[in-house]
ModelCIF file with pLDDT and N, C-alpha, C, O atoms, coordinates in Angstrom:
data_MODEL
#
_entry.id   MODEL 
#
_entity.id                         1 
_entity.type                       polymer 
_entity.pdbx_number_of_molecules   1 
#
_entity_poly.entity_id                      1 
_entity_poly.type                           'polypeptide(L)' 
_entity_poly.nstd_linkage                   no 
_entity_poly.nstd_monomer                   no 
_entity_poly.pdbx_seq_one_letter_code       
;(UNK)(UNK)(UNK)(UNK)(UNK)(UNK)(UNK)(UNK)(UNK)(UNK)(UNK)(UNK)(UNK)(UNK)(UNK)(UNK)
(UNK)(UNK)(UNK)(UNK)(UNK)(UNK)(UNK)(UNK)(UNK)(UNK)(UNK)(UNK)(UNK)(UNK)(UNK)(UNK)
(UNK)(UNK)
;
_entity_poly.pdbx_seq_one_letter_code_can   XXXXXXXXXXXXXXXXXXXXXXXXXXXXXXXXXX 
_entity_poly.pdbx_strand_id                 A 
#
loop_
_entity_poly_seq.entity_id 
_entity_poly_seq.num 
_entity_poly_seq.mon_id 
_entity_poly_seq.hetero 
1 1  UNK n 
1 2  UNK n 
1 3  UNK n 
1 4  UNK n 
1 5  UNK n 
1 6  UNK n 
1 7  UNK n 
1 8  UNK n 
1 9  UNK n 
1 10 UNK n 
1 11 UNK n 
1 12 UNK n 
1 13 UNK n 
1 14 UNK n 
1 15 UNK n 
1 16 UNK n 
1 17 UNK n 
1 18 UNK n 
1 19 UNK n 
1 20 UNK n 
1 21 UNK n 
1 22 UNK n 
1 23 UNK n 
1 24 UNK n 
1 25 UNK n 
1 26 UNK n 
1 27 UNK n 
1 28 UNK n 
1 29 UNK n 
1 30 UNK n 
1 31 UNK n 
1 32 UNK n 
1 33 UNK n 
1 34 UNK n 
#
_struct_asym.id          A 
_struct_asym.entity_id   1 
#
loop_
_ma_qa_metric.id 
_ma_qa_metric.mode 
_ma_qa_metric.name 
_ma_qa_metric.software_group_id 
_ma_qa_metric.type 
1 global pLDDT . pLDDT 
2 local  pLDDT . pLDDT 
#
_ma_qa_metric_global.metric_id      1 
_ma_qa_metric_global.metric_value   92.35 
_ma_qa_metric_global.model_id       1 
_ma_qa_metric_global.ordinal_id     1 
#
loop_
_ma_qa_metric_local.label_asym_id 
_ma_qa_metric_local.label_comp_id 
_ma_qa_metric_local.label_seq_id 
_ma_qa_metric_local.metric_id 
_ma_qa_metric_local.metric_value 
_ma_qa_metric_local.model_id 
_ma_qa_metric_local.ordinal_id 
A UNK 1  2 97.00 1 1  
A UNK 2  2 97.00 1 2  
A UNK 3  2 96.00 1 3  
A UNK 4  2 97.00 1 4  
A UNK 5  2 97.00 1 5  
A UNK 6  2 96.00 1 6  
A UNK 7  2 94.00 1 7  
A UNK 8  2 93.00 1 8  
A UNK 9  2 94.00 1 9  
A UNK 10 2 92.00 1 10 
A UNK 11 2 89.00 1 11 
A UNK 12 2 89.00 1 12 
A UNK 13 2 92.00 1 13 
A UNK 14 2 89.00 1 14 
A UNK 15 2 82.00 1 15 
A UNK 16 2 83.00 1 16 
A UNK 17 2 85.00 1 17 
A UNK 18 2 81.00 1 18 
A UNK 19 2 81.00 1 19 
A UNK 20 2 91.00 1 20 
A UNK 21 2 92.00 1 21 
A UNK 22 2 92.00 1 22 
A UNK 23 2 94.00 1 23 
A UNK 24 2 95.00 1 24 
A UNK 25 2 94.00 1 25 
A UNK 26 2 95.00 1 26 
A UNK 27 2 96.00 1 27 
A UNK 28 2 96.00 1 28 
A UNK 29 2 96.00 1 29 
A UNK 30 2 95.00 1 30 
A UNK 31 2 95.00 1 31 
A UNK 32 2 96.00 1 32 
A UNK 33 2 95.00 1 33 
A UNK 34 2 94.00 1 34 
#
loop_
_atom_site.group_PDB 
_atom_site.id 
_atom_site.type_symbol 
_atom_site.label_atom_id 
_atom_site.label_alt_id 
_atom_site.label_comp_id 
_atom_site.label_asym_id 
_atom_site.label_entity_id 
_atom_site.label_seq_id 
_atom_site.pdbx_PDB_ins_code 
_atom_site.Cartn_x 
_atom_site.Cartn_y 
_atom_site.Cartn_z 
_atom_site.occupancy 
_atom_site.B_iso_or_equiv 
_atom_site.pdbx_formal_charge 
_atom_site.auth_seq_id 
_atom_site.auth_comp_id 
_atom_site.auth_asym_id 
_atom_site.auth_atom_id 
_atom_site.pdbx_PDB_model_num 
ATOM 1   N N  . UNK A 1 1  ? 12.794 -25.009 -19.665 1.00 97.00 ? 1  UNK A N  1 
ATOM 2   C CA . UNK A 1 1  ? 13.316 -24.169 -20.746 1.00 97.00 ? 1  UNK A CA 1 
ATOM 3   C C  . UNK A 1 1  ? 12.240 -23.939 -21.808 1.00 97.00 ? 1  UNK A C  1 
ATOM 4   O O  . UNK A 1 1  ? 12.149 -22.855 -22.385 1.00 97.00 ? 1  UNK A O  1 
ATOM 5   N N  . UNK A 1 2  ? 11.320 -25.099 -22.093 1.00 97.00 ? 2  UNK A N  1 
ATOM 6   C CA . UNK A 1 2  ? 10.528 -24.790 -22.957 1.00 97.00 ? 2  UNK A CA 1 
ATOM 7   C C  . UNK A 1 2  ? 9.311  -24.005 -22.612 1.00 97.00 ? 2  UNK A C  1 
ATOM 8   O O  . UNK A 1 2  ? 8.595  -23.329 -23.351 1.00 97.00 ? 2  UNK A O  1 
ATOM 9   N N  . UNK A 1 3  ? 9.249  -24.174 -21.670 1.00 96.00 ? 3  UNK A N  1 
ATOM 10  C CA . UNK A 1 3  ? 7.786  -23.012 -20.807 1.00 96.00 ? 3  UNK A CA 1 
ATOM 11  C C  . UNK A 1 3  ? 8.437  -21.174 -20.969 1.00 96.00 ? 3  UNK A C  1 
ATOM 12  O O  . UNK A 1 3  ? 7.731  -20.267 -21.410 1.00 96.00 ? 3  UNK A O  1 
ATOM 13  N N  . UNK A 1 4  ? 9.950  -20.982 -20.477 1.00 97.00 ? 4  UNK A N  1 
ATOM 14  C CA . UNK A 1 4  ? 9.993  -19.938 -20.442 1.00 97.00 ? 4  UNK A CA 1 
ATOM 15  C C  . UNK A 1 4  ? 10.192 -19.536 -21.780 1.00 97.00 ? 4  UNK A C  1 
ATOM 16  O O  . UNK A 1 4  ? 10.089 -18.317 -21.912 1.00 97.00 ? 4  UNK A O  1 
ATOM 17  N N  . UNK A 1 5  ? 10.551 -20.422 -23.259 1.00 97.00 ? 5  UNK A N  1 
ATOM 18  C CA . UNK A 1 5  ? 10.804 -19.918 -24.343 1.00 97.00 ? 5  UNK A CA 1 
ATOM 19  C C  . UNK A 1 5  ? 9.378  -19.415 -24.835 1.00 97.00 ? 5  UNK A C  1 
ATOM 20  O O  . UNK A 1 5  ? 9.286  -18.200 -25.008 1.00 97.00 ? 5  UNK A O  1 
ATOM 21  N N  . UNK A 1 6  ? 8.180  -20.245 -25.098 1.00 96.00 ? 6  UNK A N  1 
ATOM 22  C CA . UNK A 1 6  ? 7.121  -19.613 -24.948 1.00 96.00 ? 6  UNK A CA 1 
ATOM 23  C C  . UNK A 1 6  ? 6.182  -19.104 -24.066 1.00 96.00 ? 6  UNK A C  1 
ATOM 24  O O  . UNK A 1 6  ? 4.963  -19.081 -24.232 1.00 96.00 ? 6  UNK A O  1 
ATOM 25  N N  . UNK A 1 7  ? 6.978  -18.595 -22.878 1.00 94.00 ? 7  UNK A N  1 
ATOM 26  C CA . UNK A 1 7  ? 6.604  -17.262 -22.484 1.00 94.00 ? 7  UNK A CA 1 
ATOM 27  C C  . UNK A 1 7  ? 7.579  -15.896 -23.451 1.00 94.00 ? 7  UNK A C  1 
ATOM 28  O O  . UNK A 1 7  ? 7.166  -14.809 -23.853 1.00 94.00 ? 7  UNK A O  1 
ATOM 29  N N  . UNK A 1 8  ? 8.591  -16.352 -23.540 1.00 93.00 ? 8  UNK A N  1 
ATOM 30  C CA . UNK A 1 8  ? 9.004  -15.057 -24.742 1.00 93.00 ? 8  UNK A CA 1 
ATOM 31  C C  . UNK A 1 8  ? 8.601  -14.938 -25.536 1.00 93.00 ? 8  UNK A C  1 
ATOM 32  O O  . UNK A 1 8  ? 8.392  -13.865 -26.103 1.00 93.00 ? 8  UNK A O  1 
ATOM 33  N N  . UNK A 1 9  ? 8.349  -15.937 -25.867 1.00 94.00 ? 9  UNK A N  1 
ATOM 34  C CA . UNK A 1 9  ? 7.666  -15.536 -27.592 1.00 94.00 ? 9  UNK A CA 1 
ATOM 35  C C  . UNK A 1 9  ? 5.945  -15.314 -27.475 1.00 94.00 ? 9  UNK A C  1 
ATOM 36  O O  . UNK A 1 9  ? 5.282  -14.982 -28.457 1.00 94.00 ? 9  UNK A O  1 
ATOM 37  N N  . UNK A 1 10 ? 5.444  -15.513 -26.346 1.00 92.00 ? 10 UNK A N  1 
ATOM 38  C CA . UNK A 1 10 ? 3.713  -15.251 -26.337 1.00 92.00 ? 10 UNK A CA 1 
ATOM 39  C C  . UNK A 1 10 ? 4.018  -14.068 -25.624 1.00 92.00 ? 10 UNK A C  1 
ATOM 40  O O  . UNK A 1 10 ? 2.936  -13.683 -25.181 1.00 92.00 ? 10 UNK A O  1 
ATOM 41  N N  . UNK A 1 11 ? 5.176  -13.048 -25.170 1.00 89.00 ? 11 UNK A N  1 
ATOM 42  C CA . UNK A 1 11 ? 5.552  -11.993 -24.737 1.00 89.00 ? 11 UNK A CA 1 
ATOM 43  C C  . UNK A 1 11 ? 5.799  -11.225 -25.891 1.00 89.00 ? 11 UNK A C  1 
ATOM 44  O O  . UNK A 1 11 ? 5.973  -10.064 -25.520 1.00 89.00 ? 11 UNK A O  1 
ATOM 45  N N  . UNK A 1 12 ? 5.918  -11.340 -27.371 1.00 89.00 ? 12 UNK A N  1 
ATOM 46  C CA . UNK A 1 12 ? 6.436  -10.338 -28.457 1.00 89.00 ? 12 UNK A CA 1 
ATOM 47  C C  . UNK A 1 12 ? 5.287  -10.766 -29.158 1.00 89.00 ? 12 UNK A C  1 
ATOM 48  O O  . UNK A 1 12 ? 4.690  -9.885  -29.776 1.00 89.00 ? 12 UNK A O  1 
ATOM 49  N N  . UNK A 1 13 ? 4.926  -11.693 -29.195 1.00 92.00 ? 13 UNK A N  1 
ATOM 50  C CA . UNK A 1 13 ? 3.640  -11.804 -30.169 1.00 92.00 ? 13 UNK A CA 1 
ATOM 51  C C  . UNK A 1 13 ? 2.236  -10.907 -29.439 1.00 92.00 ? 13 UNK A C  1 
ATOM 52  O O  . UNK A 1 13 ? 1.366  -10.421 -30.162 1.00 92.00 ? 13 UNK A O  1 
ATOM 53  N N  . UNK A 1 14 ? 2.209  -10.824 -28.312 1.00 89.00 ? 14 UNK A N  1 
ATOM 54  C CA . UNK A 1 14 ? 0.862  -10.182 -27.423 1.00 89.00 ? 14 UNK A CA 1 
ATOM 55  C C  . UNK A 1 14 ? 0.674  -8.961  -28.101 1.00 89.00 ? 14 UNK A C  1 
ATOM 56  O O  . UNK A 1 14 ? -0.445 -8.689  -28.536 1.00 89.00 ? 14 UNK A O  1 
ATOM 57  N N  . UNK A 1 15 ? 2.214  -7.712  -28.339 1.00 82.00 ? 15 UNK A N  1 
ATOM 58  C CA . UNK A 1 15 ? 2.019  -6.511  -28.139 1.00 82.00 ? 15 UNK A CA 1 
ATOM 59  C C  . UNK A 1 15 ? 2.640  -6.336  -30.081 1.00 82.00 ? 15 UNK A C  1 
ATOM 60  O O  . UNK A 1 15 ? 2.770  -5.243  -30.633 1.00 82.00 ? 15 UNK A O  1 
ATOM 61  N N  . UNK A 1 16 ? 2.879  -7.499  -30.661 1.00 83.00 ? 16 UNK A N  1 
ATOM 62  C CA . UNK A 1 16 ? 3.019  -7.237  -32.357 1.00 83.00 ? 16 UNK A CA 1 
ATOM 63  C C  . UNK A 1 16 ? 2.029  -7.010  -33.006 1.00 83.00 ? 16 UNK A C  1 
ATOM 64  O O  . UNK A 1 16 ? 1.879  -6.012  -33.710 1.00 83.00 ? 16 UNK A O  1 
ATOM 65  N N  . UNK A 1 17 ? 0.824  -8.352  -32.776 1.00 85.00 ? 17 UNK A N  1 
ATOM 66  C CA . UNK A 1 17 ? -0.437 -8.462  -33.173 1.00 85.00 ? 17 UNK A CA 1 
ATOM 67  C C  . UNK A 1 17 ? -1.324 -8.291  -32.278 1.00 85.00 ? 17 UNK A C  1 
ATOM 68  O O  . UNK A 1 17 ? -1.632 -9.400  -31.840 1.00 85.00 ? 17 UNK A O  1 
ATOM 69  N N  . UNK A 1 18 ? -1.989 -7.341  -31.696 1.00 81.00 ? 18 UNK A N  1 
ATOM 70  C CA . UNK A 1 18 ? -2.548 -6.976  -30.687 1.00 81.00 ? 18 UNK A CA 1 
ATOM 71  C C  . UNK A 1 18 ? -4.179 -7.646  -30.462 1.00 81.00 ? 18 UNK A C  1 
ATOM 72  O O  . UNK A 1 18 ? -4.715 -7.567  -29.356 1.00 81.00 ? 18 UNK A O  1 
ATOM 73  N N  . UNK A 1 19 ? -4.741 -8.177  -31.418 1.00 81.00 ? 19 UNK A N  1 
ATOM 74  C CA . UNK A 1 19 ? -6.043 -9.103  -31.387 1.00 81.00 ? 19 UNK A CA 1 
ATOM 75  C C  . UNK A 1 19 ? -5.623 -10.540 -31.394 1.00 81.00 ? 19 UNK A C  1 
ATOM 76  O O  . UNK A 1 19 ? -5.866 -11.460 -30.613 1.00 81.00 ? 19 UNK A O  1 
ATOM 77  N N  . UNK A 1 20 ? -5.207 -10.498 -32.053 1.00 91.00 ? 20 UNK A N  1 
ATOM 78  C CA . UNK A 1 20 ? -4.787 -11.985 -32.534 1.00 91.00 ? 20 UNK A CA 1 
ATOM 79  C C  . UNK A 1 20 ? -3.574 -12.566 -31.851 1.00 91.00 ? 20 UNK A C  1 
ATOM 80  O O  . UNK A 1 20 ? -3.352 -13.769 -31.707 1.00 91.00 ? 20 UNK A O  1 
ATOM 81  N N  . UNK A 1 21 ? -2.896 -11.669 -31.489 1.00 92.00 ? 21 UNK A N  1 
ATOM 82  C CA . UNK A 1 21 ? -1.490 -12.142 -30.798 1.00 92.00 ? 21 UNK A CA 1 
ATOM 83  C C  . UNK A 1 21 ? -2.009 -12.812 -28.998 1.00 92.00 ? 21 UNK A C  1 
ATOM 84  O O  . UNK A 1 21 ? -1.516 -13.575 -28.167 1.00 92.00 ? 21 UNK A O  1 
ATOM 85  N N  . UNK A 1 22 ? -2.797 -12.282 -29.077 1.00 92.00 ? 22 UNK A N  1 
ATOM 86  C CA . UNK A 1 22 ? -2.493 -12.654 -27.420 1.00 92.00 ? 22 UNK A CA 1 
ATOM 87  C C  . UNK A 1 22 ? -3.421 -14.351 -27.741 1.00 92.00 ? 22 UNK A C  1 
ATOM 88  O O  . UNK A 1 22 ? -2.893 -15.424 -27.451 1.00 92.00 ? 22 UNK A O  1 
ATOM 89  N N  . UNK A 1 23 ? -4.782 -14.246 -28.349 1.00 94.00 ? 23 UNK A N  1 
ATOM 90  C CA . UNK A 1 23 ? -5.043 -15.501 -28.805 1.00 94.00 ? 23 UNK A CA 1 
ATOM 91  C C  . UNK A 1 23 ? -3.973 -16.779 -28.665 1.00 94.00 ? 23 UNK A C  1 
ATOM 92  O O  . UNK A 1 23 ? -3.951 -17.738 -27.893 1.00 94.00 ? 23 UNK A O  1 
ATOM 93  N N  . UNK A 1 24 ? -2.899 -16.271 -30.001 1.00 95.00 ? 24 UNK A N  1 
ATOM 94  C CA . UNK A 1 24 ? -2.062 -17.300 -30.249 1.00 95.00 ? 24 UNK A CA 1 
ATOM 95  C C  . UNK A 1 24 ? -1.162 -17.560 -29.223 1.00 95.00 ? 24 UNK A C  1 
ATOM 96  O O  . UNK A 1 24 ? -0.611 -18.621 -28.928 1.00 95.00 ? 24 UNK A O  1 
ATOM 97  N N  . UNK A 1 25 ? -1.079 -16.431 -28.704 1.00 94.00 ? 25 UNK A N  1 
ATOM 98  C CA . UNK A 1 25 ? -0.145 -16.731 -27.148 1.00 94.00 ? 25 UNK A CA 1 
ATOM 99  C C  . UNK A 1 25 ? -0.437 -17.419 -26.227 1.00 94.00 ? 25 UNK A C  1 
ATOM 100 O O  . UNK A 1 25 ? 0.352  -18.305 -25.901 1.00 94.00 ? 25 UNK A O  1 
ATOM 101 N N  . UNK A 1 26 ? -1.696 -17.233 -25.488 1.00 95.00 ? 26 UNK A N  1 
ATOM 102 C CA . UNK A 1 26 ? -2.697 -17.923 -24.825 1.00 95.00 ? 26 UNK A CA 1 
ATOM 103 C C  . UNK A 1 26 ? -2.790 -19.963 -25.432 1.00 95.00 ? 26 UNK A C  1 
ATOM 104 O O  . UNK A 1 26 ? -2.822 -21.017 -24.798 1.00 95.00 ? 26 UNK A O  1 
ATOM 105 N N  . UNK A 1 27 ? -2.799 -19.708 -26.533 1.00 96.00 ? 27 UNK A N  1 
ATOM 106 C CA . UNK A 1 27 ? -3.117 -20.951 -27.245 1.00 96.00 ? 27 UNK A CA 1 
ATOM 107 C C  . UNK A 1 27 ? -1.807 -22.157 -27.343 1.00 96.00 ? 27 UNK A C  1 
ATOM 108 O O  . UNK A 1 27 ? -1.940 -23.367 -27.522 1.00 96.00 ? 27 UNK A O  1 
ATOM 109 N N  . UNK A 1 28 ? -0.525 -21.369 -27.158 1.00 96.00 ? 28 UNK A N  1 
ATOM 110 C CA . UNK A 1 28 ? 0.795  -21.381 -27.493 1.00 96.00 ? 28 UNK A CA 1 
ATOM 111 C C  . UNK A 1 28 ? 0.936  -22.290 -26.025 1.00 96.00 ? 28 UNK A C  1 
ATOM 112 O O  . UNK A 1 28 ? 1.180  -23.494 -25.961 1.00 96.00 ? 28 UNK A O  1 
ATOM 113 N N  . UNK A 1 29 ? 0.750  -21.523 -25.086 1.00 96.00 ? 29 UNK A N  1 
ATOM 114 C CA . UNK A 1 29 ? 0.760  -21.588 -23.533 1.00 96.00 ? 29 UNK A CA 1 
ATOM 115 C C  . UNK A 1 29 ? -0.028 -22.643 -23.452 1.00 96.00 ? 29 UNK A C  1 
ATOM 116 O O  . UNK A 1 29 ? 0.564  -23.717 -23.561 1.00 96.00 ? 29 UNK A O  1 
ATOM 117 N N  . UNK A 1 30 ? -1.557 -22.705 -23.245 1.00 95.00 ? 30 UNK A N  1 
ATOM 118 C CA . UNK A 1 30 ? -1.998 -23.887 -22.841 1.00 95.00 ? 30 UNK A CA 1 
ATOM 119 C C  . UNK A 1 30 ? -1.979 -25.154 -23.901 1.00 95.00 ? 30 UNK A C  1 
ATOM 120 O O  . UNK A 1 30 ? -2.728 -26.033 -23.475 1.00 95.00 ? 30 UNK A O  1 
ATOM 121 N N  . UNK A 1 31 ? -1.286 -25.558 -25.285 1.00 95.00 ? 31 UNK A N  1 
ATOM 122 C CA . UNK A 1 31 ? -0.508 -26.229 -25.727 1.00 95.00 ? 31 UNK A CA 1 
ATOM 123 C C  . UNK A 1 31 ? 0.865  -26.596 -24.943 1.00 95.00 ? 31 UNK A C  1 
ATOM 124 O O  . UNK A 1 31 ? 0.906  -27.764 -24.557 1.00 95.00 ? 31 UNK A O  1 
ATOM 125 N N  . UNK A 1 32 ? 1.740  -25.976 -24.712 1.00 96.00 ? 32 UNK A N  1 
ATOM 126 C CA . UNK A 1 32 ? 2.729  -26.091 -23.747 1.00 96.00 ? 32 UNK A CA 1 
ATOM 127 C C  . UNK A 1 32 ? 2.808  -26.823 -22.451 1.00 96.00 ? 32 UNK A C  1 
ATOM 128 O O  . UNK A 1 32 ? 3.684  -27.518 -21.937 1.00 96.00 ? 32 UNK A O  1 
ATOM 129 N N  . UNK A 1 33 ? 1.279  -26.341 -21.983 1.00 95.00 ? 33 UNK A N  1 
ATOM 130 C CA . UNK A 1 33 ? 1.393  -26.426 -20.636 1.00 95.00 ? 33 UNK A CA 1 
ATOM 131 C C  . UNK A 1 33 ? 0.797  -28.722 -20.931 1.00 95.00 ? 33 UNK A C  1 
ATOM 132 O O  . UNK A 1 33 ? 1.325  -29.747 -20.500 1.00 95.00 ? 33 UNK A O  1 
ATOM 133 N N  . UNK A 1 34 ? -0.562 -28.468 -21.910 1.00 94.00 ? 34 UNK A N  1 
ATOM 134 C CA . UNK A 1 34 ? -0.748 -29.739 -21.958 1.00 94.00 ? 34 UNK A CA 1 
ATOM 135 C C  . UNK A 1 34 ? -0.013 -30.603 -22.400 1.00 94.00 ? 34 UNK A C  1 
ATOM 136 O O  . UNK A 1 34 ? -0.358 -31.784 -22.363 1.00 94.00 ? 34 UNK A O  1 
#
């Protein structure tokens, strides 16, 4: 549950903040994942 919640939310942040968003998404994710 918590993997697919931030995949939603590194899914609205990618295309809000378009430089910086995918960063934090990316960053969000492999936090998550570790």
């Amino acid at each position: 549950v918590l993997g697919a919640l931030v995949g939603i939310a590194g899914a609205l942040v990618v295309e809000a903040w378009p430089p910086g968003g995918l960063v934090l998404a990316l960053l969000a994710s492999l936090g998550c994942f570790m």
